[in-house]
Protein backbone atom coordinates (compact mmCIF):
# COMPACT_ATOMS: atom_id res chain seq x y z
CA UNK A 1 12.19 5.59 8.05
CA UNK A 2 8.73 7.84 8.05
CA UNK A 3 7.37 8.03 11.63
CA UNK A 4 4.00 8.87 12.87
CA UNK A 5 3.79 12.60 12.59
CA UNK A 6 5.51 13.28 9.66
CA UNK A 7 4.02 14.53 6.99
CA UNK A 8 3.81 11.50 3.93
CA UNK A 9 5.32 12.17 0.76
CA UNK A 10 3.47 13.17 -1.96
CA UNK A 11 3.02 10.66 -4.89
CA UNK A 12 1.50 9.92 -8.12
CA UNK A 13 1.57 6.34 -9.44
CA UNK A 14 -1.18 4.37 -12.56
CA UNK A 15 -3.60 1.85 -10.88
CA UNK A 16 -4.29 -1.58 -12.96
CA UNK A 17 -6.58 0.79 -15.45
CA UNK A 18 -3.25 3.19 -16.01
CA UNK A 19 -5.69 6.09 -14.01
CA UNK A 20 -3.09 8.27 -12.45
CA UNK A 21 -3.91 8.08 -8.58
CA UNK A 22 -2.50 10.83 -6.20
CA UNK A 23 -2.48 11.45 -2.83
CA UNK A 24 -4.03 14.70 -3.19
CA UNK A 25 -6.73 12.53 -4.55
CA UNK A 26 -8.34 11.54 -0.93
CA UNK A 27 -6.70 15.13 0.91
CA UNK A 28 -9.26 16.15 3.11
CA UNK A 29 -11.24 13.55 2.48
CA UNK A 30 -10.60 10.15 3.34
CA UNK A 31 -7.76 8.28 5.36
CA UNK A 32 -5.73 6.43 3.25
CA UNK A 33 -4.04 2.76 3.72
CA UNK A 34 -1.30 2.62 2.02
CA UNK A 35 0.53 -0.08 1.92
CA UNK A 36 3.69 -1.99 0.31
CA UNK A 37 3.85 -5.45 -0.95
CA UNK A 38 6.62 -7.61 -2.67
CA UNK A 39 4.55 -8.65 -5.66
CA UNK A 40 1.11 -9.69 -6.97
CA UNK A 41 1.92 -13.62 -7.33
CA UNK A 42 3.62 -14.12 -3.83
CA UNK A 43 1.96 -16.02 -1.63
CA UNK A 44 2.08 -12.96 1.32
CA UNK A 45 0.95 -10.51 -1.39
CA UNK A 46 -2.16 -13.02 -2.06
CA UNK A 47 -2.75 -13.15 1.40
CA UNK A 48 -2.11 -9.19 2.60
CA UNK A 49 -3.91 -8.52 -0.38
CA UNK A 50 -7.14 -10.78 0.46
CA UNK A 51 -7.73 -9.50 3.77
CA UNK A 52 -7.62 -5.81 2.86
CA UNK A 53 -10.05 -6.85 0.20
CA UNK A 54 -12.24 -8.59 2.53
CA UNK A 55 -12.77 -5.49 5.28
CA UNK A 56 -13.17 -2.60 2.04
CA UNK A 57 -16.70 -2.07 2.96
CA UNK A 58 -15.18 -1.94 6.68
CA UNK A 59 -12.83 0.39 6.09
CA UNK A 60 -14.94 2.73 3.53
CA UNK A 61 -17.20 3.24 7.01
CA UNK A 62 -14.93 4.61 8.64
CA UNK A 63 -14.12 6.79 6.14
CA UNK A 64 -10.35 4.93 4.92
CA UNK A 65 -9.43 3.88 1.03
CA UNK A 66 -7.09 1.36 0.91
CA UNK A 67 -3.87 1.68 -1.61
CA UNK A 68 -1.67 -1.20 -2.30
CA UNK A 69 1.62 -0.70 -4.04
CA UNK A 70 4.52 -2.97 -5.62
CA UNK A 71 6.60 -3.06 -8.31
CA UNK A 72 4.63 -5.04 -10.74
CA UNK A 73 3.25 -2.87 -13.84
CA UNK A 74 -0.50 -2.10 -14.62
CA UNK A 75 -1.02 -5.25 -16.64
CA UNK A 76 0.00 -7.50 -14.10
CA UNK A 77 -1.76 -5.78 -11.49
CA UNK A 78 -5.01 -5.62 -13.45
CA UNK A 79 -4.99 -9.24 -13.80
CA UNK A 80 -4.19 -10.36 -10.11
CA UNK A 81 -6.76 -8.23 -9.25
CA UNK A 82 -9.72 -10.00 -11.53
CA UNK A 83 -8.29 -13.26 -9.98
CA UNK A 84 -8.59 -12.50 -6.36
CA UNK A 85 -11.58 -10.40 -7.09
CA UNK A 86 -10.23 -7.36 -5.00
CA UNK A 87 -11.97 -4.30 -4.31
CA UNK A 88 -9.19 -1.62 -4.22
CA UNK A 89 -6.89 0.02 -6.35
CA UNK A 90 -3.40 -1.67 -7.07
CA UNK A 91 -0.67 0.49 -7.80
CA UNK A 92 2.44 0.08 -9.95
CA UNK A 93 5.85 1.74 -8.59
CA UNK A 94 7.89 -0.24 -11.64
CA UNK A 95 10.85 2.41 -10.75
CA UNK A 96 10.59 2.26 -6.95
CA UNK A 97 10.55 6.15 -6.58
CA UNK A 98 7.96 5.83 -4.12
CA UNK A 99 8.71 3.04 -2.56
CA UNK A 100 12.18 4.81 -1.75
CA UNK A 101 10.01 7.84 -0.92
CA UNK A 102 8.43 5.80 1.96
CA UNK A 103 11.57 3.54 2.60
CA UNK A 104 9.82 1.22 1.67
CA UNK A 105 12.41 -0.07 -0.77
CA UNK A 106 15.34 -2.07 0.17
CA UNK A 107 18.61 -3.64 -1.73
CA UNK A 108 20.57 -6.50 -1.39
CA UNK A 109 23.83 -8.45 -3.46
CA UNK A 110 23.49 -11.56 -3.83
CA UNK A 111 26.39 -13.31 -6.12
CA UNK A 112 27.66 -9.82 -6.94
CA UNK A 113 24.21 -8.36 -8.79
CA UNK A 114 22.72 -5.59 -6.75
CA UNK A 115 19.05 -6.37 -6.83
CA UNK A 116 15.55 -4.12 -5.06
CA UNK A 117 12.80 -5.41 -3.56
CA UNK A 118 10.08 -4.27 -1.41
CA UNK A 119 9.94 -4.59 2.23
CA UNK A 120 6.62 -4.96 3.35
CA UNK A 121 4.89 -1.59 5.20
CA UNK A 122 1.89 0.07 5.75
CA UNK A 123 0.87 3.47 6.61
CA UNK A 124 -2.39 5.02 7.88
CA UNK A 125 -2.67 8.42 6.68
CA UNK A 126 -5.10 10.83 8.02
CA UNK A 127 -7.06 13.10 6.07
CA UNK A 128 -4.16 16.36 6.57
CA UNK A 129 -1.46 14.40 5.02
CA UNK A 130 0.04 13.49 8.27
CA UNK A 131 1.35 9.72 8.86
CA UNK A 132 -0.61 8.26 11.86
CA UNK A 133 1.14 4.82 11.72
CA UNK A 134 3.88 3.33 9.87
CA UNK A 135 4.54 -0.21 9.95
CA UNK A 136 7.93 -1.98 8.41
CA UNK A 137 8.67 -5.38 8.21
CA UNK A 138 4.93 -6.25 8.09
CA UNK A 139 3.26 -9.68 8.64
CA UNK A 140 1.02 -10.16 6.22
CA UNK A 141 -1.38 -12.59 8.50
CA UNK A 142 -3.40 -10.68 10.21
CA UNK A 143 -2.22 -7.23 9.29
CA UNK A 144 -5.35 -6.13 7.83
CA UNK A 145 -7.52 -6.58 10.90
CA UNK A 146 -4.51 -4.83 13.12
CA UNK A 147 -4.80 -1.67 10.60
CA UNK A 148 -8.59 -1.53 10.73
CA UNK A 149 -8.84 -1.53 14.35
CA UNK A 150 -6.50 1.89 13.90
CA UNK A 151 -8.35 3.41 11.37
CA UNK A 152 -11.95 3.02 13.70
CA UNK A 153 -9.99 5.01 16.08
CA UNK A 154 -9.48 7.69 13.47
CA UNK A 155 -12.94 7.77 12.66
């Protein structure tokens, strides 16, 4: 597991548009909240998803961007974003490189098939590179409030 201090992995991933976003994108500029869902059509995705969406203006004052990340490819991504009408970029990790980056990613067997998911987790990372917070095992309810009240005291 990533810890606060260490230095987050660098990663390159396509948003919903296929635009290839990098965390040397927001270096030295911005915070970043990134975060790891379980998919776009699951009802703790909506909701995680929603209340990010809702506190982007929020967030943007105090100088944060807000990343969210699952497994689901551009297309899908592009269109659960028009349907919630969210205001940050959705990225797609189809292989899970970066969700294992992050461990982030988890297995399980169930009926002898190995199969990957996410486990939900969020990091606040400041504008060096360096992991402030890590969160695994994430509620989605009430998650996004939690993580701004972090980032004002980054700010």
């Amino acid at each position: 597991m990533l810890n606060s201090g260490d230095l987050a992995p660098p990663f390159t991933l396509p948003d919903a548009k296929m635009d290839m976003i990098q965390l040397t994108d927001f270096l030295h500029q911005k915070i970043v909240v990134l975060y790891f869902f379980n998919g776009d059509k699951t009802p703790g995705g909506i909701l995680e998803a929603i209340e990010f969406s809702d506190r982007v203006e929020v967030f943007a004052k105090y100088g944060a961007v807000i990343l969210g990340v699952s497994a689901d490819d551009c297309m899908a991504h592009e269109s659960f974003s028009d349907e919630h009408g969210l205001e940050f970029d959705l990225l797609s990790d189809v292989e899970g490189e970066v969700s294992a980056l992050y461990h982030a990613r988890h297995q399980w067997e169930a009926k002898g098939v190995v199969r990957y998911g996410i486990d939900r987790s969020t990091f606040v990372i400041d504008q060096s590179g360096t992991i402030r917070h890590a969160f695994y095992h994430v509620t989605p309810k009430g998650h996004a409030a939690e993580i701004l009240d972090l980032v004002k005291q980054l700010g």
